[in-house]
Protein backbone atom coordinates (compact mmCIF):
# COMPACT_ATOMS: atom_id res chain seq x y z
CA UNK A 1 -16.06 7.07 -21.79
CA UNK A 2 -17.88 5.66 -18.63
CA UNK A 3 -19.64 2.53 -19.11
CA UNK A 4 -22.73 2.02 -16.92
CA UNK A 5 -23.15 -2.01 -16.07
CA UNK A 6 -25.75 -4.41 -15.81
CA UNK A 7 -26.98 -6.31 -13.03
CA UNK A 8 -25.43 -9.17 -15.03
CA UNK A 9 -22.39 -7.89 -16.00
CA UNK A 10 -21.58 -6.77 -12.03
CA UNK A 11 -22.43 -10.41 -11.38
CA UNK A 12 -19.72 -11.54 -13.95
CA UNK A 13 -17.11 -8.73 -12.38
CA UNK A 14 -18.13 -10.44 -9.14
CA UNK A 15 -17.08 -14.05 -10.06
CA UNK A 16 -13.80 -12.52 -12.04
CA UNK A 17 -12.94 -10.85 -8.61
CA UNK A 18 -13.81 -14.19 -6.91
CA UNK A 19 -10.65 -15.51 -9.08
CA UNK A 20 -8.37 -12.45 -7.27
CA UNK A 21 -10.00 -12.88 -3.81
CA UNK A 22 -9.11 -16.83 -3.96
CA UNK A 23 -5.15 -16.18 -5.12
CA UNK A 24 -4.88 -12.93 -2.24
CA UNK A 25 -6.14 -16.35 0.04
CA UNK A 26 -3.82 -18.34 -1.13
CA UNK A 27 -0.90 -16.12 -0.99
CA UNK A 28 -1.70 -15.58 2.81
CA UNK A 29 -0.30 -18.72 3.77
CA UNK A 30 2.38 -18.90 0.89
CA UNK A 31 4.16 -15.12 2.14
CA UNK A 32 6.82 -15.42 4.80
CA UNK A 33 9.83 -14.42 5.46
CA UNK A 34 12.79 -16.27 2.87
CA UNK A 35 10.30 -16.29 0.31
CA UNK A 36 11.64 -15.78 -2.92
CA UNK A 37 9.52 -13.07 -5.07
CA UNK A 38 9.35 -15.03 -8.15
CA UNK A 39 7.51 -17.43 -6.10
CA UNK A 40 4.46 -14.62 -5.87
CA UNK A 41 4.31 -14.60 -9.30
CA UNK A 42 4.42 -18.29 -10.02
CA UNK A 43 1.96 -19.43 -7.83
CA UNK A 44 -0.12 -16.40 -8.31
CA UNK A 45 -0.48 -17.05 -12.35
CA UNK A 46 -0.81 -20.35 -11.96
CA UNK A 47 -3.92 -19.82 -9.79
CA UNK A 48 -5.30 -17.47 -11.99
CA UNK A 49 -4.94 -19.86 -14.96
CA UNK A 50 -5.91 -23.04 -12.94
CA UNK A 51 -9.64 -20.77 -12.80
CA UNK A 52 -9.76 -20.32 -16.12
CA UNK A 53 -8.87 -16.65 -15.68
CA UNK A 54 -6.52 -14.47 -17.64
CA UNK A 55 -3.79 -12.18 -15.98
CA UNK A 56 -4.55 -9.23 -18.44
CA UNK A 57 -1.44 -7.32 -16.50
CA UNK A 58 1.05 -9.28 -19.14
CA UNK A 59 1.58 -7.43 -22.13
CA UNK A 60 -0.41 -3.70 -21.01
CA UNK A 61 2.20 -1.09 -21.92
CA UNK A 62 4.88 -3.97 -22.31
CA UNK A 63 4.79 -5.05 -18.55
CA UNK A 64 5.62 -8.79 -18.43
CA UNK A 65 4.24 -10.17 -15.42
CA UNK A 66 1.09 -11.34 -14.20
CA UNK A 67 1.31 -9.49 -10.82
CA UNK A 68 3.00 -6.73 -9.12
CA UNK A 69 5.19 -7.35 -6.29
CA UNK A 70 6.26 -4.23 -4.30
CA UNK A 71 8.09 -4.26 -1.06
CA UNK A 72 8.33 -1.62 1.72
CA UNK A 73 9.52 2.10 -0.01
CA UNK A 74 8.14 0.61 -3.24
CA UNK A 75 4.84 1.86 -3.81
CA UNK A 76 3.54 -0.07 -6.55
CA UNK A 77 4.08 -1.68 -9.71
CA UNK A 78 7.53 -3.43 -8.76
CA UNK A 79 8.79 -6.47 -10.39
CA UNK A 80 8.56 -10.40 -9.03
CA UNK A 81 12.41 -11.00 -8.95
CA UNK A 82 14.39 -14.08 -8.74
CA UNK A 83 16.56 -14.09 -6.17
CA UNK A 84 14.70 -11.11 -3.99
CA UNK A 85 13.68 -12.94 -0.80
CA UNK A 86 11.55 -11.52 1.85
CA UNK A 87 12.91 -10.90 4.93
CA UNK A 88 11.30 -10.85 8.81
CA UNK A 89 9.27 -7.37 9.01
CA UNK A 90 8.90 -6.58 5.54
CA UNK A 91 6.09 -5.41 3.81
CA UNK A 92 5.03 -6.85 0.45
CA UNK A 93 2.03 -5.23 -1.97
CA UNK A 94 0.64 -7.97 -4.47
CA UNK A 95 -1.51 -6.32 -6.76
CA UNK A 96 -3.08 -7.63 -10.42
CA UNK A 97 -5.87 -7.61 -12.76
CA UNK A 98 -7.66 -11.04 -14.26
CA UNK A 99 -10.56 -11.43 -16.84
CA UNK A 100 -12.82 -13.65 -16.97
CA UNK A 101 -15.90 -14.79 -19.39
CA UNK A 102 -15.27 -10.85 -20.57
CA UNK A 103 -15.47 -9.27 -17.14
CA UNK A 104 -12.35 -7.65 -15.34
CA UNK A 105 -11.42 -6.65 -11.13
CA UNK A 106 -8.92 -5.34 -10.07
CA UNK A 107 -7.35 -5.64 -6.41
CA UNK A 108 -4.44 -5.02 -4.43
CA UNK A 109 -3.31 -6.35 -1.19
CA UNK A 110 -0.28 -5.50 1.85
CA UNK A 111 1.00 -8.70 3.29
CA UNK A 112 3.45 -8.35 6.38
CA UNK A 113 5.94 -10.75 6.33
CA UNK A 114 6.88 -12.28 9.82
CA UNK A 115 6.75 -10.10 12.57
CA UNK A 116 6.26 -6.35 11.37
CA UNK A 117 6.84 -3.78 13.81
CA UNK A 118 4.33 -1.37 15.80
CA UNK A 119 4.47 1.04 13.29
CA UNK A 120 4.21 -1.07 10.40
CA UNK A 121 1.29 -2.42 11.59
CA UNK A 122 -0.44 0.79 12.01
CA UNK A 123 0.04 1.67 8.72
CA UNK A 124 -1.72 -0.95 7.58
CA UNK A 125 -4.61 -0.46 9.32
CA UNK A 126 -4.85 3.14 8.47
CA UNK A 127 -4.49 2.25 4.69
CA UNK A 128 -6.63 -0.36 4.96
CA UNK A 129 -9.38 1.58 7.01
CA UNK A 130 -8.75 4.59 4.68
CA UNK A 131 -10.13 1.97 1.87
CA UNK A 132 -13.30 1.34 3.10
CA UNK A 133 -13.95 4.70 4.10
CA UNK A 134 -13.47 5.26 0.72
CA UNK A 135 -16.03 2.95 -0.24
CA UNK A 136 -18.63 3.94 2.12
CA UNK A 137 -19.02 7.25 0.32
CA UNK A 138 -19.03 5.54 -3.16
CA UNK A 139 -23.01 5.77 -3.32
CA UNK A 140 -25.45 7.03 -6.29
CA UNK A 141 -25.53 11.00 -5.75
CA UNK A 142 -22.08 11.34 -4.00
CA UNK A 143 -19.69 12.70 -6.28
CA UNK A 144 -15.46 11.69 -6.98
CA UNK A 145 -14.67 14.51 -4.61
CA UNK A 146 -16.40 12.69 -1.57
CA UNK A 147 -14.87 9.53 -1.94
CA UNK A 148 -10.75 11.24 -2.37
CA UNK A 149 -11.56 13.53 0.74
CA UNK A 150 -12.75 10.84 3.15
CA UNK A 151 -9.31 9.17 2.65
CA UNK A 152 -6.99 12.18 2.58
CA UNK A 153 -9.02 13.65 5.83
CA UNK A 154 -8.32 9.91 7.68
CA UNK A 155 -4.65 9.48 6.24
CA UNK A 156 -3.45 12.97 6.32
CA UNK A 157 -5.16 15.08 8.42
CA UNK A 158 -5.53 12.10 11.61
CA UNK A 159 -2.23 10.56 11.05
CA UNK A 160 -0.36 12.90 9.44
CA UNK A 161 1.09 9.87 6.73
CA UNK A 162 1.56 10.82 2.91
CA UNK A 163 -1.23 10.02 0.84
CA UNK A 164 0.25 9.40 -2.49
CA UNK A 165 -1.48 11.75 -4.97
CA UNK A 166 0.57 10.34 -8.53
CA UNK A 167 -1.40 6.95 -8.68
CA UNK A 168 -5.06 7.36 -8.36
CA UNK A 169 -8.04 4.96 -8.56
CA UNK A 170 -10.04 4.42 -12.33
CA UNK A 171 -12.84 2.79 -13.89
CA UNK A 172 -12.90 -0.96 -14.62
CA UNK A 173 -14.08 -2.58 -17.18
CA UNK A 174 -14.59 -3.36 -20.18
CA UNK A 175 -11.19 -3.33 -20.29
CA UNK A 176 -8.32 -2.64 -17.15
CA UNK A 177 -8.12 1.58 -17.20
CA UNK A 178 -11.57 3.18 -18.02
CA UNK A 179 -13.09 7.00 -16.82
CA UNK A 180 -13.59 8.32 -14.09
CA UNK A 181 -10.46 8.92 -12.92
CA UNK A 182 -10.77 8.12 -8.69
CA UNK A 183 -8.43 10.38 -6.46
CA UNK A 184 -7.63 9.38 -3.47
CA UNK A 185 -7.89 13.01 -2.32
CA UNK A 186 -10.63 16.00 -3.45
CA UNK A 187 -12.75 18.29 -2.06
CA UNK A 188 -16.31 16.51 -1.07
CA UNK A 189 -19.32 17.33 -3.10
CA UNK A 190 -17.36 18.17 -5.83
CA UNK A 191 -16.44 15.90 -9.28
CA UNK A 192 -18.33 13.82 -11.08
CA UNK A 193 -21.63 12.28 -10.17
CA UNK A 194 -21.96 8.83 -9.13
CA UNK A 195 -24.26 7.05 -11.31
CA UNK A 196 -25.78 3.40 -10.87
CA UNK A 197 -23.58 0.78 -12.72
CA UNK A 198 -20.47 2.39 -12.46
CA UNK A 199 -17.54 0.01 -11.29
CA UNK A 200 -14.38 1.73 -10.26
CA UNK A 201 -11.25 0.75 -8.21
CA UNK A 202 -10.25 2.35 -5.15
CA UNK A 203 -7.05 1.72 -4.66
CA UNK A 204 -5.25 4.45 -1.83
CA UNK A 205 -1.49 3.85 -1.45
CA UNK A 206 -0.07 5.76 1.99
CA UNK A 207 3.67 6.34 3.04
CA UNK A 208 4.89 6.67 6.59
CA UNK A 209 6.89 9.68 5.39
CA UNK A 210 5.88 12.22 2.55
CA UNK A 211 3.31 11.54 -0.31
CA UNK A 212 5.77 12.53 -2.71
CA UNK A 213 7.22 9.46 -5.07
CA UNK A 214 9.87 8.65 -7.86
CA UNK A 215 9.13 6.18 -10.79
CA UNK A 216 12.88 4.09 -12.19
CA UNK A 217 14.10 5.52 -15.27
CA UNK A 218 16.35 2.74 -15.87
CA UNK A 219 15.83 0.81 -19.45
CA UNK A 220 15.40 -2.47 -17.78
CA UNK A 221 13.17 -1.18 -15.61
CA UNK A 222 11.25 2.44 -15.96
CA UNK A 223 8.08 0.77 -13.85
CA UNK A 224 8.76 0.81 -10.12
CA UNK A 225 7.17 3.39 -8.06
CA UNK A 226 9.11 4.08 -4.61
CA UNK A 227 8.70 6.51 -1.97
CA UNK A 228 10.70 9.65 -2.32
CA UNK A 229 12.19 9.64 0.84
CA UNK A 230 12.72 5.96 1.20
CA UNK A 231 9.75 5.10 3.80
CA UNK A 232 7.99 2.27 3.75
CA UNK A 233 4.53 2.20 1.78
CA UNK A 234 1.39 -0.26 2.03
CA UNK A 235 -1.82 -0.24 0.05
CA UNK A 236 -5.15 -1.79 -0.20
CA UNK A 237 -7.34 -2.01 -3.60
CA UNK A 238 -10.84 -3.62 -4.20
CA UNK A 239 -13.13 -2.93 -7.15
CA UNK A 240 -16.56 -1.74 -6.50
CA UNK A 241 -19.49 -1.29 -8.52
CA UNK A 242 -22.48 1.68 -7.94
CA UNK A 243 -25.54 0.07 -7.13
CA UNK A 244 -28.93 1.16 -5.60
CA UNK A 245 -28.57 -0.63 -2.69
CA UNK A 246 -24.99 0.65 -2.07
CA UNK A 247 -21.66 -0.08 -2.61
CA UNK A 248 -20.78 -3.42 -3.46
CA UNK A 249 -17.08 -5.05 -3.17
CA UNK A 250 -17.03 -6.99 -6.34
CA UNK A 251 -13.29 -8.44 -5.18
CA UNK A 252 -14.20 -9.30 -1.44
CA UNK A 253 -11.97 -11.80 0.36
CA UNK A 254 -13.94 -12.13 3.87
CA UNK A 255 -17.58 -12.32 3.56
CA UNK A 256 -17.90 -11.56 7.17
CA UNK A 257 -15.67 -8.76 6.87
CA UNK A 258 -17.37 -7.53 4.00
CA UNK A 259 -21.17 -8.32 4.70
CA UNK A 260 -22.37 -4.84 4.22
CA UNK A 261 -20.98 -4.80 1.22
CA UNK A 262 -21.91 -7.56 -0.68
């Protein structure tokens, strides 16, 4: 089922987002190389508590942790682990979920750690580009299918990087996984119809190598998502909402950045 929003429940998303946006700031300055992992998820529930917020991640499905801490071939959905520090040129995803007063956002980040290399760097921009592009075609009358193939025509077709097709965007709210599903790939002018008051997560995760990934079997883990081929992954999440002045980043962390969208 899709739930259509309100202008006042978007405005509620907007201030639960504000939570995420203020602990992706603070973990800025807290990443760096000999940083232990545990660390991310410490500080990162603790500022989601300290706003009154609640880290709805703990408990979905039996996950245990407030965040997700992924680094370099892992793709998403990794453990915080004591005792894994970061090292100089390593890439680190931080991704969670928080309600607040009711409302839910959703939003990923890519943090380098130290000094990254050329290539690294690169791929962040192209994920991170590949985002917004996404966004920009995330208008009332567009359909799924023009949001998926602006990405995959940027990622894979310009840079040639693997556009990982297994994880896909959703729906947010009222609770973390609602319709429509949001590929991060399609065929434009084809899916479903975007509709005023939607909200939805794009979310595109891209690998230097292939787009192909493995998720851990393993009883103590059977969560972690990591590149097939071992190459390094980044991605970039925000939660939007449908609105008839345009898309609208509801978990913006640079106003300036972000202007057009907000």
């Amino acid at each position: 089922m899709i739930t259509l929003k309100s202008p006042r429940e978007i405005e509620l998303m907007r201030q639960s987002g504000a939570v995420i946006a203020g602990m992706h700031h603070m973990l800025r300055d807290l990443i760096k190389p000999g940083l232990d992992t545990w660390e991310i998820e410490e500080q990162s529930r603790a500022y989601i508590e300290g706003h009154g917020a609640v880290p709805l991640q703990i408990g979905f499905e039996g996950f245990k942790y407030a965040t997700t801490v992924s680094v370099n071939n892992e793709v998403a959905h990794g453990f915080p682990r004591k005792g894994l520090k970061l090292k100089d040129g390593d890439l680190v995803k931080v991704d969670t979920v928080v309600g607040l007063n009711g409302a839910v956002s959703d939003s990923a980040w890519t943090y380098a750690v130290g000094n990254i290399s050329p290539e690294l760097e690169q791929l962040m921009a192209v994920t991170k580009k590949s985002l917004y592009l996404g966004i920009d075609q995330a208008i009332i009358g567009n359909r799924i299918g023009d949001i998926g193939h602006a990405i995959d025509q940027y990622v894979t077709d310009e840079h040639h990087y693997g556009n990982v097709r297994q994880y896909i965007g959703h729906g947010v709210g009222p609770t973390m996984h609602e319709e429509p599903q949001v590929p991060h790939y399609g065929e434009a002018e084809h899916g479903l119809r975007l509709k005023e008051g939607m909200t939805i997560t794009i979310e595109p995760m891209v690998n230097i190598g292939g787009w192909e990934v493995d998720t851990d079997q393993t009883p103590e883990d059977g969560w972690t998502v990591r590149t097939a081929d071992g190459s390094v992954s980044a991605q970039y999440e925000h939660t939007i909402a449908i609105t008839k002045d345009g898309p609208k980043i509801l978990t913006s962390q640079d106003a300036d950045f972000d202007a057009k969208y907000l």
